[in-house]
C-alpha atoms as a PDB file:
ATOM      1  CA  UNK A   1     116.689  95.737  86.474  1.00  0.00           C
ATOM      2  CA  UNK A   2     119.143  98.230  85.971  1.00  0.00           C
ATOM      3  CA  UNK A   3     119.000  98.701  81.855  1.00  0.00           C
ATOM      4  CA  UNK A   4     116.161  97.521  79.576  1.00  0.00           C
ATOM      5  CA  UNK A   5     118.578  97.814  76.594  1.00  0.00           C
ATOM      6  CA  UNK A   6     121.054  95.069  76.197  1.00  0.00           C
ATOM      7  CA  UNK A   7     122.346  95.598  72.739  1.00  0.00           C
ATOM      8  CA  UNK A   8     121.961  97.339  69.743  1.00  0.00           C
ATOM      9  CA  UNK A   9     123.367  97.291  66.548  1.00  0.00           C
ATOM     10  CA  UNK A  10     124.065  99.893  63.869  1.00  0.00           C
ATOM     11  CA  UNK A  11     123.550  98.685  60.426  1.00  0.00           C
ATOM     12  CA  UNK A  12     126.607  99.627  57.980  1.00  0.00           C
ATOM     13  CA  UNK A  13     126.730  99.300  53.931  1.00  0.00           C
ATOM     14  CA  UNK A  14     130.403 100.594  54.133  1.00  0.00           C
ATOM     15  CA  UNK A  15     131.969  99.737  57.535  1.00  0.00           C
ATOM     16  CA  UNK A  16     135.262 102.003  57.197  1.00  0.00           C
ATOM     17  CA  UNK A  17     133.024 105.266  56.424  1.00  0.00           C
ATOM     18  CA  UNK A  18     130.808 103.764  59.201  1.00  0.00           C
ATOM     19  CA  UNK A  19     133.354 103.770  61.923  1.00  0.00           C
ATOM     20  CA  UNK A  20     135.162 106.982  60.707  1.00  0.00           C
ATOM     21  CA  UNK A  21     131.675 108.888  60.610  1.00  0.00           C
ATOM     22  CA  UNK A  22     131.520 107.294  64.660  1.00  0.00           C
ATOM     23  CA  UNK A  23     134.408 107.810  65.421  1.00  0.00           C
ATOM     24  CA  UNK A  24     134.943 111.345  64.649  1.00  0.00           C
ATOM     25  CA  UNK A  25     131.630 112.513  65.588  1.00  0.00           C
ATOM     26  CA  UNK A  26     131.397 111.212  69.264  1.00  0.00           C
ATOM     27  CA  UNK A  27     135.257 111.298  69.273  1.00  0.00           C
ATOM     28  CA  UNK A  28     135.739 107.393  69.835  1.00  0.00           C
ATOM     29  CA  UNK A  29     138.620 105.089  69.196  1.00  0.00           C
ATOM     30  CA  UNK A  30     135.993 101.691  67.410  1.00  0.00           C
ATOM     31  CA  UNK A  31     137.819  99.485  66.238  1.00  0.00           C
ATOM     32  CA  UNK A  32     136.394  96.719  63.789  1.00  0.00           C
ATOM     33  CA  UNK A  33     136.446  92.880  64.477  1.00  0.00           C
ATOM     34  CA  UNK A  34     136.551  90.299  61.612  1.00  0.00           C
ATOM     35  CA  UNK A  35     133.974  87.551  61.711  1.00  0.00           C
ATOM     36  CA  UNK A  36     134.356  86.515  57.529  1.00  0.00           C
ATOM     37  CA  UNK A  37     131.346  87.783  56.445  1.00  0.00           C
ATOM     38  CA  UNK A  38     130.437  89.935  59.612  1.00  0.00           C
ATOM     39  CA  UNK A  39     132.196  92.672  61.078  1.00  0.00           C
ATOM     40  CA  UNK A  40     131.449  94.726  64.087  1.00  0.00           C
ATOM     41  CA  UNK A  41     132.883  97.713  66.079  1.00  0.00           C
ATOM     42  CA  UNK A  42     131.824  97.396  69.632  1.00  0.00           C
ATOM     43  CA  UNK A  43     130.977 100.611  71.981  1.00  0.00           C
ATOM     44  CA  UNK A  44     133.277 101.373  74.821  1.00  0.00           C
ATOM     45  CA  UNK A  45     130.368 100.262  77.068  1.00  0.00           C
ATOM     46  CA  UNK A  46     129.634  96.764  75.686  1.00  0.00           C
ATOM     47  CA  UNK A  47     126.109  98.151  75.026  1.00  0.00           C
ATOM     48  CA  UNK A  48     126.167  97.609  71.363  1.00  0.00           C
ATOM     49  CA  UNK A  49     128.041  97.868  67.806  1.00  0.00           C
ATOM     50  CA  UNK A  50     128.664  99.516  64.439  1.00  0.00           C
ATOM     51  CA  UNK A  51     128.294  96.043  62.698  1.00  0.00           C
ATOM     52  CA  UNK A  52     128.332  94.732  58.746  1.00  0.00           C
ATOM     53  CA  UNK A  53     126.302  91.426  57.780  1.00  0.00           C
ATOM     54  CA  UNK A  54     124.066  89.860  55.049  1.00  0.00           C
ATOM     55  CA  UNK A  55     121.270  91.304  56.109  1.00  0.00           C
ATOM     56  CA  UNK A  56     121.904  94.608  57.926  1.00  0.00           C
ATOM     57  CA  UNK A  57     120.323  97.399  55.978  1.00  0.00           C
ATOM     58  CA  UNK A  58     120.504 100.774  56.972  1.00  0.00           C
ATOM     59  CA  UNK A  59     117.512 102.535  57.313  1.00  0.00           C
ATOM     60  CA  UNK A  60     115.909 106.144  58.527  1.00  0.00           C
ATOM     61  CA  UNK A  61     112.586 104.264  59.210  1.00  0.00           C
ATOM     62  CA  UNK A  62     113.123 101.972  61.340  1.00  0.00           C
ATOM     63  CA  UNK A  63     114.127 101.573  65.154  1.00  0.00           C
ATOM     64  CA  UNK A  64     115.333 104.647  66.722  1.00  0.00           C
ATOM     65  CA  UNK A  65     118.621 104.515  68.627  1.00  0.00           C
ATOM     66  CA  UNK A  66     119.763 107.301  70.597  1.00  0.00           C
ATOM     67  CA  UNK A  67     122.811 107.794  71.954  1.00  0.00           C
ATOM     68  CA  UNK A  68     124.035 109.722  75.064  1.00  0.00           C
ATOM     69  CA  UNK A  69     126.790 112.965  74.671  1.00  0.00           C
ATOM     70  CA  UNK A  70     126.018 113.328  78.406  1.00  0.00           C
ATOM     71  CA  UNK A  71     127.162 117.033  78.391  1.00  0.00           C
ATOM     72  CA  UNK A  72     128.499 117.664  74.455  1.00  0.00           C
ATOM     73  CA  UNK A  73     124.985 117.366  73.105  1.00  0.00           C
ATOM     74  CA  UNK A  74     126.195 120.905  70.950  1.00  0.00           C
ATOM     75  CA  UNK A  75     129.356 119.717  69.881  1.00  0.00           C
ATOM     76  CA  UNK A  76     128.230 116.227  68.923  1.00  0.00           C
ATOM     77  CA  UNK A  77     125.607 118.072  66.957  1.00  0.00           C
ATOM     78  CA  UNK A  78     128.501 120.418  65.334  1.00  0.00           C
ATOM     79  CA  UNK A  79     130.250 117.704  63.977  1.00  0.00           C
ATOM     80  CA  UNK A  80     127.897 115.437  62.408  1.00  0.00           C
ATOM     81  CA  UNK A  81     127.571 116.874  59.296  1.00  0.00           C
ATOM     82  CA  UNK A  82     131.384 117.725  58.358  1.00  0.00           C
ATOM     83  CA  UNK A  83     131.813 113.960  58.760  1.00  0.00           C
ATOM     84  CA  UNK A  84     129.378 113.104  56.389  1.00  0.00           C
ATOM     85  CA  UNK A  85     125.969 112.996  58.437  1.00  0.00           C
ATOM     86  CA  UNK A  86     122.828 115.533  58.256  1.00  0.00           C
ATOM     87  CA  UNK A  87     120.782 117.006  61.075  1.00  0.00           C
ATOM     88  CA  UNK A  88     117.355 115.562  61.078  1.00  0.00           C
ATOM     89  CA  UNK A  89     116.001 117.717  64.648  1.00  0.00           C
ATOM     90  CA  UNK A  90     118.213 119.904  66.053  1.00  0.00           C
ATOM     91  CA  UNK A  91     118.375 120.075  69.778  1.00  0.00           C
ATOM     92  CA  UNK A  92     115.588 119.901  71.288  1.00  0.00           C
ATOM     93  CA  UNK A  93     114.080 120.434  75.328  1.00  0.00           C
ATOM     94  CA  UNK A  94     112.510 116.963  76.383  1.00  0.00           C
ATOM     95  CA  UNK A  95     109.486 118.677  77.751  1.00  0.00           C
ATOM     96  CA  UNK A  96     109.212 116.195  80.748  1.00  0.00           C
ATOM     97  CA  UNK A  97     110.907 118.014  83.541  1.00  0.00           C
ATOM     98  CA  UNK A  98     114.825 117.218  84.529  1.00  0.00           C
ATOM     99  CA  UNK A  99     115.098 114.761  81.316  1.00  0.00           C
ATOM    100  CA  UNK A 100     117.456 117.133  79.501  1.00  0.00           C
ATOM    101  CA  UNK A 101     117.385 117.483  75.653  1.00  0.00           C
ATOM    102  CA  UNK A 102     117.528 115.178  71.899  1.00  0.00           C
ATOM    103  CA  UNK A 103     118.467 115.670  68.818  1.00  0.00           C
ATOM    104  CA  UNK A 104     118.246 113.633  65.533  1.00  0.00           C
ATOM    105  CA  UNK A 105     120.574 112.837  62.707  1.00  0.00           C
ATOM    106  CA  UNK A 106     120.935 111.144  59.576  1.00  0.00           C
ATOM    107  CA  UNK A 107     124.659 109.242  59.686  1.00  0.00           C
ATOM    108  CA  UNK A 108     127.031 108.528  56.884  1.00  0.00           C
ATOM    109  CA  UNK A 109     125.153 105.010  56.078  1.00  0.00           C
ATOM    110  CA  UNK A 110     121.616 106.649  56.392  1.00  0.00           C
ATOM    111  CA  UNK A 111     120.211 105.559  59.824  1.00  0.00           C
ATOM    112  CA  UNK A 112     118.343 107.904  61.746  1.00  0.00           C
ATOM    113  CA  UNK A 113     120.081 107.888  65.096  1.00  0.00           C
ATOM    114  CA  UNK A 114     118.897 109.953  68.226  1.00  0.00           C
ATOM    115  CA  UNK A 115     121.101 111.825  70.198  1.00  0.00           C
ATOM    116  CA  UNK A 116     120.732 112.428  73.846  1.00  0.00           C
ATOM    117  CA  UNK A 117     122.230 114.913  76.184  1.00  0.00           C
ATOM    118  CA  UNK A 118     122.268 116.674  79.611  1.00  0.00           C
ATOM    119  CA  UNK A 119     122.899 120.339  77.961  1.00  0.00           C
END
């Protein structure tokens, strides 16, 4: 098995701010698909989605999701709050050796969302 994790989806309340808030803080290019009452924006790896639906709420207690800056773990961090985000645990050493560091964030819909980088 080469990933555990299939999918996972994002919870948004306001999909625009939603995929602004993504796009400008891990410098992406989502765009959102129209399903009638569902809408999604799909990561550049297939691996999951900003998505919209009766439903979905957005929560800083639930599942954590992190997602991988690979080596912009600092700037990633940088930018999350002057797009509308707030810094939950600022990077921090993943005391395993070799696993690299984590942060974790707050985003413009109010999801806690883990961060995950080499640097």
């Amino acid at each position: 098995m080469e990933k555990i994790i299939s999918w996972v989806e994002i919870p948004a309340i306001d999909m625009k701010r939603a995929v602004n808030f993504y796009n400008a803080v891990l410098r992406l290019d989502l765009k959102v698909s129209d399903y009638g009452v569902e809408k999604m924006a799909c990561f550049p790896g297939g691996e999951g989605a900003i998505s919209f639906a009766p439903g979905f709420k957005p929560s800083k207690d639930g599942v954590l999701v992190s997602l991988n800056t690979e080596e912009d773990l600092n700037g990633t961090i940088g930018r999350i709050e002057k797009y509308g985000g707030s810094i939950v645990q600022y990077k921090t050493k993943i005391e395993a050796e070799g696993l690299g560091y984590f942060a974790l964030f707050i985003d413009s819909e109010g999801n806690r969302v883990g961060l995950y980088g080499n640097s």
